[in-house]
PDB file of N, CA and C in Angstrom:
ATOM      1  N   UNK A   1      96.396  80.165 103.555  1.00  0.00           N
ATOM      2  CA  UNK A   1      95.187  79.742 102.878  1.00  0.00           C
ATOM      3  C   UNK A   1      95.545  79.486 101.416  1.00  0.00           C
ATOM      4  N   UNK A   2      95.259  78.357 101.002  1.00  0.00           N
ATOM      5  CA  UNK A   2      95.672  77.795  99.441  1.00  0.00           C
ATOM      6  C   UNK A   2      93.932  77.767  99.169  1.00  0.00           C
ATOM      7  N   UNK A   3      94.110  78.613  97.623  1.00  0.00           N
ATOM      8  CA  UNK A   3      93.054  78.901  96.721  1.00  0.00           C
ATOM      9  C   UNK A   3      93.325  78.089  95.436  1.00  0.00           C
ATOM     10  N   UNK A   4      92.166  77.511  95.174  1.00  0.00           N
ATOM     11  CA  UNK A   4      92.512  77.037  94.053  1.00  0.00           C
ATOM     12  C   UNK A   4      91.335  77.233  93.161  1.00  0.00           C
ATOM     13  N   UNK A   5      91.072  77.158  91.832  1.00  0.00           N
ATOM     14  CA  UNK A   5      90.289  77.564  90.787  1.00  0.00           C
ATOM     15  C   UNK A   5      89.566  76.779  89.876  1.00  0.00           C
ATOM     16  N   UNK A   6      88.897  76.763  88.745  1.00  0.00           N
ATOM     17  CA  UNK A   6      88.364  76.033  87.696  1.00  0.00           C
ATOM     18  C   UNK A   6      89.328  77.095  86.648  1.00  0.00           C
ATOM     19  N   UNK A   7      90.005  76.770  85.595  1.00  0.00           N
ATOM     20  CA  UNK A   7      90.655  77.581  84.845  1.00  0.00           C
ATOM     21  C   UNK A   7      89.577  77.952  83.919  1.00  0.00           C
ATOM     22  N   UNK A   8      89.041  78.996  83.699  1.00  0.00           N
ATOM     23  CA  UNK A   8      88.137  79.219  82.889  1.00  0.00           C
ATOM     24  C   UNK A   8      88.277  79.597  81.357  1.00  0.00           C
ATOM     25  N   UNK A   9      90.012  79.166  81.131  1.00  0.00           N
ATOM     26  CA  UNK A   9      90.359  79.089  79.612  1.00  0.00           C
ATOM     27  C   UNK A   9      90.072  77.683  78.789  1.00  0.00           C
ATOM     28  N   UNK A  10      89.798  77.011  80.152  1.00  0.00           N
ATOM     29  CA  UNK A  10      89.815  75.702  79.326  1.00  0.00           C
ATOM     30  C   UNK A  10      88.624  74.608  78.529  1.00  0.00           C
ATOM     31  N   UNK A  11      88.915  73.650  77.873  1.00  0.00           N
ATOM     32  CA  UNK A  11      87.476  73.424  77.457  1.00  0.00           C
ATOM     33  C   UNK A  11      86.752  72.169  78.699  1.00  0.00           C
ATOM     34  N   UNK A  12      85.460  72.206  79.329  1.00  0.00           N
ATOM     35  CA  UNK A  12      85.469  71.572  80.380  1.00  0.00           C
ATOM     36  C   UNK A  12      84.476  70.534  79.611  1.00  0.00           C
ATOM     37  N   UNK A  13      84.371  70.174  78.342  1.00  0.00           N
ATOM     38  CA  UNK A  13      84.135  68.859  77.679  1.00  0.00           C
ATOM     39  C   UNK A  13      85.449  68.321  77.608  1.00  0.00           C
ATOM     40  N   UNK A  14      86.310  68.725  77.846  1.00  0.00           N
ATOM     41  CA  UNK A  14      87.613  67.817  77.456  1.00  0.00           C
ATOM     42  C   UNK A  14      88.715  68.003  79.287  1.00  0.00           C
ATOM     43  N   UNK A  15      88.479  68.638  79.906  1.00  0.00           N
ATOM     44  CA  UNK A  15      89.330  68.751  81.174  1.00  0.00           C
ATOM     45  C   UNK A  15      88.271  69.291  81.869  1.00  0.00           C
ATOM     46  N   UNK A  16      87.269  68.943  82.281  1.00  0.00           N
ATOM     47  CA  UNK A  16      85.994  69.539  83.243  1.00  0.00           C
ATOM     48  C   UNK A  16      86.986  69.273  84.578  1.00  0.00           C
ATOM     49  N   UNK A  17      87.915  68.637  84.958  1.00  0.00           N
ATOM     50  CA  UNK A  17      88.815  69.613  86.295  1.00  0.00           C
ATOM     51  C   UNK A  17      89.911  69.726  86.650  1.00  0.00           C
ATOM     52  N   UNK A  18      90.503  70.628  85.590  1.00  0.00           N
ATOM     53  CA  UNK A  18      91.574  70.674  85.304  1.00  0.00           C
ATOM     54  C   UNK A  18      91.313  72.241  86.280  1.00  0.00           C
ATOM     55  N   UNK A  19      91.989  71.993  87.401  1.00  0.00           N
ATOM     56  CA  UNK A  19      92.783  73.417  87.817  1.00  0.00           C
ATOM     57  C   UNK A  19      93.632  74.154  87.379  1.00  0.00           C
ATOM     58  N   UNK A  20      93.182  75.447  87.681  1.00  0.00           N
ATOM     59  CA  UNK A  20      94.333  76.997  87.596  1.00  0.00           C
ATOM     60  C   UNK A  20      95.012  75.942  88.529  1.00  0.00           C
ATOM     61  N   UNK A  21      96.355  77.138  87.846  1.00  0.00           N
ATOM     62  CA  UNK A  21      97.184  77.086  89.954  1.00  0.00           C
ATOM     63  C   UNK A  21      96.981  77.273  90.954  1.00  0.00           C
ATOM     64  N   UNK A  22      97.203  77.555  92.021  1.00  0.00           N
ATOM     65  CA  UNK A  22      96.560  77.801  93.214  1.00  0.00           C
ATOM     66  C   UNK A  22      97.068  79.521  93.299  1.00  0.00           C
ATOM     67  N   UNK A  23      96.600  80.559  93.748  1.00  0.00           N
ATOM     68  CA  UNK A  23      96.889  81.455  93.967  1.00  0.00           C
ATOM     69  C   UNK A  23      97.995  82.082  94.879  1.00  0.00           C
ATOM     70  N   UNK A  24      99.365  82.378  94.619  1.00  0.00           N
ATOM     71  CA  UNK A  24     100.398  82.796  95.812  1.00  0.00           C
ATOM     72  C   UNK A  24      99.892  83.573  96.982  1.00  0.00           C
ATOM     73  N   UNK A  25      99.019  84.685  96.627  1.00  0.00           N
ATOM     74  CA  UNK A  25      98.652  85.513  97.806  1.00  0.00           C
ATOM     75  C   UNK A  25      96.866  85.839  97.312  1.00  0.00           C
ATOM     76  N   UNK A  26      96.675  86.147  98.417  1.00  0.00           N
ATOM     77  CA  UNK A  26      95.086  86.871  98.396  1.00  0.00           C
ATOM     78  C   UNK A  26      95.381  88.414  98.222  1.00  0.00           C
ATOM     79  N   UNK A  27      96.559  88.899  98.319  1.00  0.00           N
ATOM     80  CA  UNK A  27      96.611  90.233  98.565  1.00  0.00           C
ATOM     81  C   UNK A  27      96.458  91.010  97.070  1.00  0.00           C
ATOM     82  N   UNK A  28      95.326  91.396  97.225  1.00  0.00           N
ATOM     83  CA  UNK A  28      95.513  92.706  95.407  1.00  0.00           C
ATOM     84  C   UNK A  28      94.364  91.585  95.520  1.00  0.00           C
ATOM     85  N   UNK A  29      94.171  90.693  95.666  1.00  0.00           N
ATOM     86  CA  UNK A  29      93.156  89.767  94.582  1.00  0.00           C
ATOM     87  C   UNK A  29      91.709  90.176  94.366  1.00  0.00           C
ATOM     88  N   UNK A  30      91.538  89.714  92.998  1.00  0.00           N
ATOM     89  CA  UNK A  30      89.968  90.055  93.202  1.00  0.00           C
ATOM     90  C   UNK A  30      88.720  88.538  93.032  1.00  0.00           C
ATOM     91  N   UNK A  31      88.177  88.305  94.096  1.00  0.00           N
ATOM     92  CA  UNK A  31      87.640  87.251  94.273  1.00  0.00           C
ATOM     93  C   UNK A  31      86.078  87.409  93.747  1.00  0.00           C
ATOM     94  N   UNK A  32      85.647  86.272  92.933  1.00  0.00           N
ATOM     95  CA  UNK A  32      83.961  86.530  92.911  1.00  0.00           C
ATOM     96  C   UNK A  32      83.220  85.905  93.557  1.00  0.00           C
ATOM     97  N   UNK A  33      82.281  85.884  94.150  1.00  0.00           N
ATOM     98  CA  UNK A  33      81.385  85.182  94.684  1.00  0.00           C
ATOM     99  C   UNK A  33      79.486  84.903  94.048  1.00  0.00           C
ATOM    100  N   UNK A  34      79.799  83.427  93.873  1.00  0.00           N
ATOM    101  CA  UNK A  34      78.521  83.449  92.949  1.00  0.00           C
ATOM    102  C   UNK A  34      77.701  82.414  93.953  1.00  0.00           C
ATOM    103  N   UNK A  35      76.419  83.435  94.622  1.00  0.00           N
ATOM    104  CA  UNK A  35      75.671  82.689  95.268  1.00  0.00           C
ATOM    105  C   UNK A  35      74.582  82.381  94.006  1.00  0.00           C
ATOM    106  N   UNK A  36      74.178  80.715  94.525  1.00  0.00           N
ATOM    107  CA  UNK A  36      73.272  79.919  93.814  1.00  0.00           C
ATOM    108  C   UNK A  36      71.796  80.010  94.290  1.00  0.00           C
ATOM    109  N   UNK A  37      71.290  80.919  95.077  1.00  0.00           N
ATOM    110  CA  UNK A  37      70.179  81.658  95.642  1.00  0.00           C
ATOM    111  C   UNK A  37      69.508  80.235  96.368  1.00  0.00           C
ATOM    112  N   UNK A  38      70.687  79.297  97.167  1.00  0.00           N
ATOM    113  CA  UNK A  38      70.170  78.460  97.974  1.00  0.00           C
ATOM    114  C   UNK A  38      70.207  79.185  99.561  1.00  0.00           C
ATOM    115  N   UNK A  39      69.153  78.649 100.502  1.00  0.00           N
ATOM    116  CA  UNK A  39      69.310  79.325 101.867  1.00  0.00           C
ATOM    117  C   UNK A  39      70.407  79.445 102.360  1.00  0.00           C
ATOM    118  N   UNK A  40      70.420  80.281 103.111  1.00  0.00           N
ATOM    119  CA  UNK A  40      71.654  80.125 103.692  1.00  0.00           C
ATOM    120  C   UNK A  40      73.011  81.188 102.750  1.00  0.00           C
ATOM    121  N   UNK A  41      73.154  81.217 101.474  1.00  0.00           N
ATOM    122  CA  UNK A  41      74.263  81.457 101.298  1.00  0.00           C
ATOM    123  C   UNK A  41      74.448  82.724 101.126  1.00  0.00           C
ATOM    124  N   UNK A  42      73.893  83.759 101.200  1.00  0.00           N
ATOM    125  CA  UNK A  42      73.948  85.410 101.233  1.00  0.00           C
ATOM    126  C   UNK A  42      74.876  84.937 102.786  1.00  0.00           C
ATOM    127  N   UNK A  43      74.151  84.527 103.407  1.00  0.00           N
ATOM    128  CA  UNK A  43      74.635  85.034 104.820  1.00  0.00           C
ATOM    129  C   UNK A  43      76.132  84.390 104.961  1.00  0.00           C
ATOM    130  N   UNK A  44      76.426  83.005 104.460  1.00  0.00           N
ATOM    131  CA  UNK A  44      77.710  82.683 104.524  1.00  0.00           C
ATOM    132  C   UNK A  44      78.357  83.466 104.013  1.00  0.00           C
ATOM    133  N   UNK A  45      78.369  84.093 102.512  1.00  0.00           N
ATOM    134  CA  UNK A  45      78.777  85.012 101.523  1.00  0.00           C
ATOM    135  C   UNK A  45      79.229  85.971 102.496  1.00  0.00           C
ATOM    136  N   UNK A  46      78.246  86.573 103.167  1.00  0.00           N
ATOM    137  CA  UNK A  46      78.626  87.908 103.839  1.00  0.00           C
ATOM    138  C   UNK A  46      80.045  88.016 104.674  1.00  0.00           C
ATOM    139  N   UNK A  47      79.576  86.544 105.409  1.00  0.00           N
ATOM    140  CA  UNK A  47      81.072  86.209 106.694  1.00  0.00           C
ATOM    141  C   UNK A  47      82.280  86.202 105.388  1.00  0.00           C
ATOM    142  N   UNK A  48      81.988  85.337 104.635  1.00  0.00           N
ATOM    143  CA  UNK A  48      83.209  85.127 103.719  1.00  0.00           C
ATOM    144  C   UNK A  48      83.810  86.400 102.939  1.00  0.00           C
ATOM    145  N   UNK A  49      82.887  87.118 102.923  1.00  0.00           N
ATOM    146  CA  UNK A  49      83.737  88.527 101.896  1.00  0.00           C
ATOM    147  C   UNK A  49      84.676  89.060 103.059  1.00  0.00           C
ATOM    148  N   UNK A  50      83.882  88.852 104.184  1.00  0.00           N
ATOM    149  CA  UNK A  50      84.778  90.000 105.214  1.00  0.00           C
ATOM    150  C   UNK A  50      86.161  88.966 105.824  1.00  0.00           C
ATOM    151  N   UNK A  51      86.164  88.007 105.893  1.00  0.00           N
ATOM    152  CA  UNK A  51      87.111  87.093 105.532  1.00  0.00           C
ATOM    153  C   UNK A  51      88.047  87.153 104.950  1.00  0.00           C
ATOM    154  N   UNK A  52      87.671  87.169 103.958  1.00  0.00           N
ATOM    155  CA  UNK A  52      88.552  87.451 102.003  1.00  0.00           C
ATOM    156  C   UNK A  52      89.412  88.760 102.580  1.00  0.00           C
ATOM    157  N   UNK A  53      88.654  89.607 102.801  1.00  0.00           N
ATOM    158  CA  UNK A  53      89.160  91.032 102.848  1.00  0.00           C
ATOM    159  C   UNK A  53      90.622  91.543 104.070  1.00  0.00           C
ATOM    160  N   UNK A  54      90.436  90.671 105.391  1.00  0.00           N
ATOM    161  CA  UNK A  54      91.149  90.617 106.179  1.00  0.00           C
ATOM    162  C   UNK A  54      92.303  89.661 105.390  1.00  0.00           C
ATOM    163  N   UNK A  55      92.340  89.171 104.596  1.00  0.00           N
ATOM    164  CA  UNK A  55      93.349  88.193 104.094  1.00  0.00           C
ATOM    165  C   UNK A  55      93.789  88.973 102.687  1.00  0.00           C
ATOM    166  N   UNK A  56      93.788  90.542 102.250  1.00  0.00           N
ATOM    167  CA  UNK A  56      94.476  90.973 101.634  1.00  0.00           C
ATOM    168  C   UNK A  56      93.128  91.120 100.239  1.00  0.00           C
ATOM    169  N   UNK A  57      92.345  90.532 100.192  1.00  0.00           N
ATOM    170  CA  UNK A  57      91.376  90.987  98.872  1.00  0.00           C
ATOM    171  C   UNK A  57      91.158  92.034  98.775  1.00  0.00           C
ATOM    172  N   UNK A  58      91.255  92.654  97.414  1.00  0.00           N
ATOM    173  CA  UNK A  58      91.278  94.490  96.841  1.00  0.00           C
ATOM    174  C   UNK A  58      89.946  94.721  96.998  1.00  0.00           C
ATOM    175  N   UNK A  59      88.829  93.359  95.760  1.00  0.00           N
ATOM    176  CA  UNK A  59      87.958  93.542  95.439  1.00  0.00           C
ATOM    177  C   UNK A  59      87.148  92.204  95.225  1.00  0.00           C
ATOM    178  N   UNK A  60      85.697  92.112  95.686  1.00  0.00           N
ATOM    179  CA  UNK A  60      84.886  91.004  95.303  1.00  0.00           C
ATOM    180  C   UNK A  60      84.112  91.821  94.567  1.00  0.00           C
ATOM    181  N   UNK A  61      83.819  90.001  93.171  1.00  0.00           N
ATOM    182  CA  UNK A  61      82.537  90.546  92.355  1.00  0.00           C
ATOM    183  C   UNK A  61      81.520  89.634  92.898  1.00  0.00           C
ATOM    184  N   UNK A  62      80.153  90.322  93.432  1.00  0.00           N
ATOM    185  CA  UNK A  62      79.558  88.984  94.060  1.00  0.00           C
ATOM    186  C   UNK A  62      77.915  88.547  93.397  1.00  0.00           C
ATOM    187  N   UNK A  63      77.579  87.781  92.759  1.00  0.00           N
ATOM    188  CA  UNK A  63      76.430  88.434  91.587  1.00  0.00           C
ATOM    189  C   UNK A  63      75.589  86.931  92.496  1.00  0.00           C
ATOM    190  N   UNK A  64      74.545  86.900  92.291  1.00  0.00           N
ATOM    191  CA  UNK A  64      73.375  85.865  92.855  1.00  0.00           C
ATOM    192  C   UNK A  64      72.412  85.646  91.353  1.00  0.00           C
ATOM    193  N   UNK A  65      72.433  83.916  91.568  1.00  0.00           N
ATOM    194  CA  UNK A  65      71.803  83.521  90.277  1.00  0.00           C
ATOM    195  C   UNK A  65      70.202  84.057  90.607  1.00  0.00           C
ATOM    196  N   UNK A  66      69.859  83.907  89.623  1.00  0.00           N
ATOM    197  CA  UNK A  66      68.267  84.573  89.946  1.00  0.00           C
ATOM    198  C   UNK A  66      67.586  82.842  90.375  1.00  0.00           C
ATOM    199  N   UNK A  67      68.005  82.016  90.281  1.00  0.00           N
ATOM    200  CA  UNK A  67      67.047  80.185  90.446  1.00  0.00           C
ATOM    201  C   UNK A  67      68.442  79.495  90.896  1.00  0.00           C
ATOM    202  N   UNK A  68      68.026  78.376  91.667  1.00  0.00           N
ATOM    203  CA  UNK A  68      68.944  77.637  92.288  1.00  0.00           C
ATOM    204  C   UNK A  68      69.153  76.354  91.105  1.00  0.00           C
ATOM    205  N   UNK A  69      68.479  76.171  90.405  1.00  0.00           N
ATOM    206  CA  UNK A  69      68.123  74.981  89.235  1.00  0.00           C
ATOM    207  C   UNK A  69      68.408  75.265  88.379  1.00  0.00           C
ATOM    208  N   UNK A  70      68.754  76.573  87.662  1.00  0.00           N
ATOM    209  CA  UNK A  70      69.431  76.891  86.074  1.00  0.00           C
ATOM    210  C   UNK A  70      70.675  77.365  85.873  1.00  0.00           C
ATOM    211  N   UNK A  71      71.387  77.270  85.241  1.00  0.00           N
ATOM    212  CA  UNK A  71      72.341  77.645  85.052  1.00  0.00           C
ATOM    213  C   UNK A  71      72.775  79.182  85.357  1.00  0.00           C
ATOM    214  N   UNK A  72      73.933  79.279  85.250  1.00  0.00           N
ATOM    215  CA  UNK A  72      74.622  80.557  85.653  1.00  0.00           C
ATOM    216  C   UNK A  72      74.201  81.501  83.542  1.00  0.00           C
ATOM    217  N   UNK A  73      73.468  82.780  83.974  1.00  0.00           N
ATOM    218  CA  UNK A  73      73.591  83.442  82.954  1.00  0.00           C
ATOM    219  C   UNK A  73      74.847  83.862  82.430  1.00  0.00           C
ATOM    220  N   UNK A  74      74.634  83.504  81.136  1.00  0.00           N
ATOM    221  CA  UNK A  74      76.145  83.834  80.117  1.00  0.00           C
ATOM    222  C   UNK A  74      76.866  85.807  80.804  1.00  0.00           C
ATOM    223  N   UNK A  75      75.644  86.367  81.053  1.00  0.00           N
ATOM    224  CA  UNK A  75      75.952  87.728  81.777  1.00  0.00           C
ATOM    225  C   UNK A  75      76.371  87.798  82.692  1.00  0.00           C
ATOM    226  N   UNK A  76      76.137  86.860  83.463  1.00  0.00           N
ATOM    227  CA  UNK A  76      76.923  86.686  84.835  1.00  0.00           C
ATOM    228  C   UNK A  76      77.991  86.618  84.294  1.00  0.00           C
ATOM    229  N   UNK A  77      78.004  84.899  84.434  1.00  0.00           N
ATOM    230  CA  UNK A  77      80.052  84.738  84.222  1.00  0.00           C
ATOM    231  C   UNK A  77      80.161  85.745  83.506  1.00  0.00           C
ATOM    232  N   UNK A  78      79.861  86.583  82.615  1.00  0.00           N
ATOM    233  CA  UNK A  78      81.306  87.779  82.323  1.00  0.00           C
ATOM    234  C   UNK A  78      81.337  88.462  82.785  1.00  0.00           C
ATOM    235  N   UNK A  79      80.699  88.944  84.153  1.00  0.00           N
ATOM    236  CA  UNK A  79      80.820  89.749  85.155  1.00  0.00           C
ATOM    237  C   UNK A  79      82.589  89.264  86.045  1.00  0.00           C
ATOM    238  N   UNK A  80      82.493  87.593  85.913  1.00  0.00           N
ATOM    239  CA  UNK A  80      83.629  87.415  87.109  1.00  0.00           C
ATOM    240  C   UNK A  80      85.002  87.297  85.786  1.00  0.00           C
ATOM    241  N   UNK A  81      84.356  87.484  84.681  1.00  0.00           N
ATOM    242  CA  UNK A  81      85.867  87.607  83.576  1.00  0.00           C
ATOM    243  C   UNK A  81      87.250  88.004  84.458  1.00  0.00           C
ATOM    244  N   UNK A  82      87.349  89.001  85.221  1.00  0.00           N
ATOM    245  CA  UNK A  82      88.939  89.390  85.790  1.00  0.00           C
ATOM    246  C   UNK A  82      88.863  88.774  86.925  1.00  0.00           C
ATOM    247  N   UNK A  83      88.147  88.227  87.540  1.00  0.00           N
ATOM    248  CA  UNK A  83      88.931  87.854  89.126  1.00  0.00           C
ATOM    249  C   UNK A  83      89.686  86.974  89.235  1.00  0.00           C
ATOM    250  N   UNK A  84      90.290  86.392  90.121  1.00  0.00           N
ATOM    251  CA  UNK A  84      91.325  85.470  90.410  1.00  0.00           C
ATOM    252  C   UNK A  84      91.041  84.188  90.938  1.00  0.00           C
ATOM    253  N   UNK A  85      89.545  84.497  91.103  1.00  0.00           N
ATOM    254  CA  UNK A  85      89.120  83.329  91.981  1.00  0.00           C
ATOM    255  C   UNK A  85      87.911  83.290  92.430  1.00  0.00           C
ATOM    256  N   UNK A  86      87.079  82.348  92.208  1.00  0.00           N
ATOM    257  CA  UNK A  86      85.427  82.411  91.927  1.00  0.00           C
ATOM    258  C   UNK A  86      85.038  81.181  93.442  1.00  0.00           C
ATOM    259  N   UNK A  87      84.350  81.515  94.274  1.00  0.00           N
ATOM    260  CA  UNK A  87      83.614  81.111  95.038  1.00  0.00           C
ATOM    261  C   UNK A  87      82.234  79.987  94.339  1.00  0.00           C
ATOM    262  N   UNK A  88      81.813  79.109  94.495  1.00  0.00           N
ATOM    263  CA  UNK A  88      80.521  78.776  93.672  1.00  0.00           C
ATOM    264  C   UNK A  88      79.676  77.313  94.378  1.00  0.00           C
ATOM    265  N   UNK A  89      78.946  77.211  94.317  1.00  0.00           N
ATOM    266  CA  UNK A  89      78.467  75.685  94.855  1.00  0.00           C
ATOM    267  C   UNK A  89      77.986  75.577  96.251  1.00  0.00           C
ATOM    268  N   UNK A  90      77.371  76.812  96.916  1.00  0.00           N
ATOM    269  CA  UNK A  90      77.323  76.879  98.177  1.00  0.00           C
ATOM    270  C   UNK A  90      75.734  76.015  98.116  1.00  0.00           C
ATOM    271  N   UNK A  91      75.545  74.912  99.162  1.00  0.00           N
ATOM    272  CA  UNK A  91      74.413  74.026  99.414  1.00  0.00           C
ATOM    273  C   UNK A  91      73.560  74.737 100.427  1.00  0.00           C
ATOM    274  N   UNK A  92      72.425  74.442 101.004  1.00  0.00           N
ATOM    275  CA  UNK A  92      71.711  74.995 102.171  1.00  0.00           C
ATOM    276  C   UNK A  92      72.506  74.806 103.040  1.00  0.00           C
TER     277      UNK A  92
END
């Protein structure tokens, strides 16, 4: 399984998709998962953590926007500050 990222050092007015690297292993990793409180995605979320986990993940951070239409709170994202790899964009 090849993971790949949004580098979240970068400026995304000037490289909006510029990828991390792809991740060597899932193992140790800590993955976040940011449901967009559209239907459906708790429950995909759920299959997917236990997923993640059989494939070597230590730890998920998994936070749910409070509206499907606004942006991600500045409190959130610094919740997923350490992980390795952020889940995001799940549709109905």
């Amino acid at each position: 399984m090849t993971i790949r990222v949004l580098d979240p050092r970068l400026d995304p007015e000037r490289e909006p998709l510029a990828l991390a690297p792809a991740l060597a292993s899932l193992d140790g990793a800590t993955v976040g998962l940011l449901d967009n409180a559209k239907i459906g995605t708790a429950r995909f979320y759920d299959r997917l953590e236990t997923l993640l986990r059989t494939h070597g993940v230590r730890e998920i951070v998994r936070r749910r926007k409070p509206d499907s239409s606004r942006p991600v709170p500045r409190a959130m994202l610094d919740d997923f500050a350490g992980a390795d790899a952020i889940v995001s964009g799940i549709g109905d």
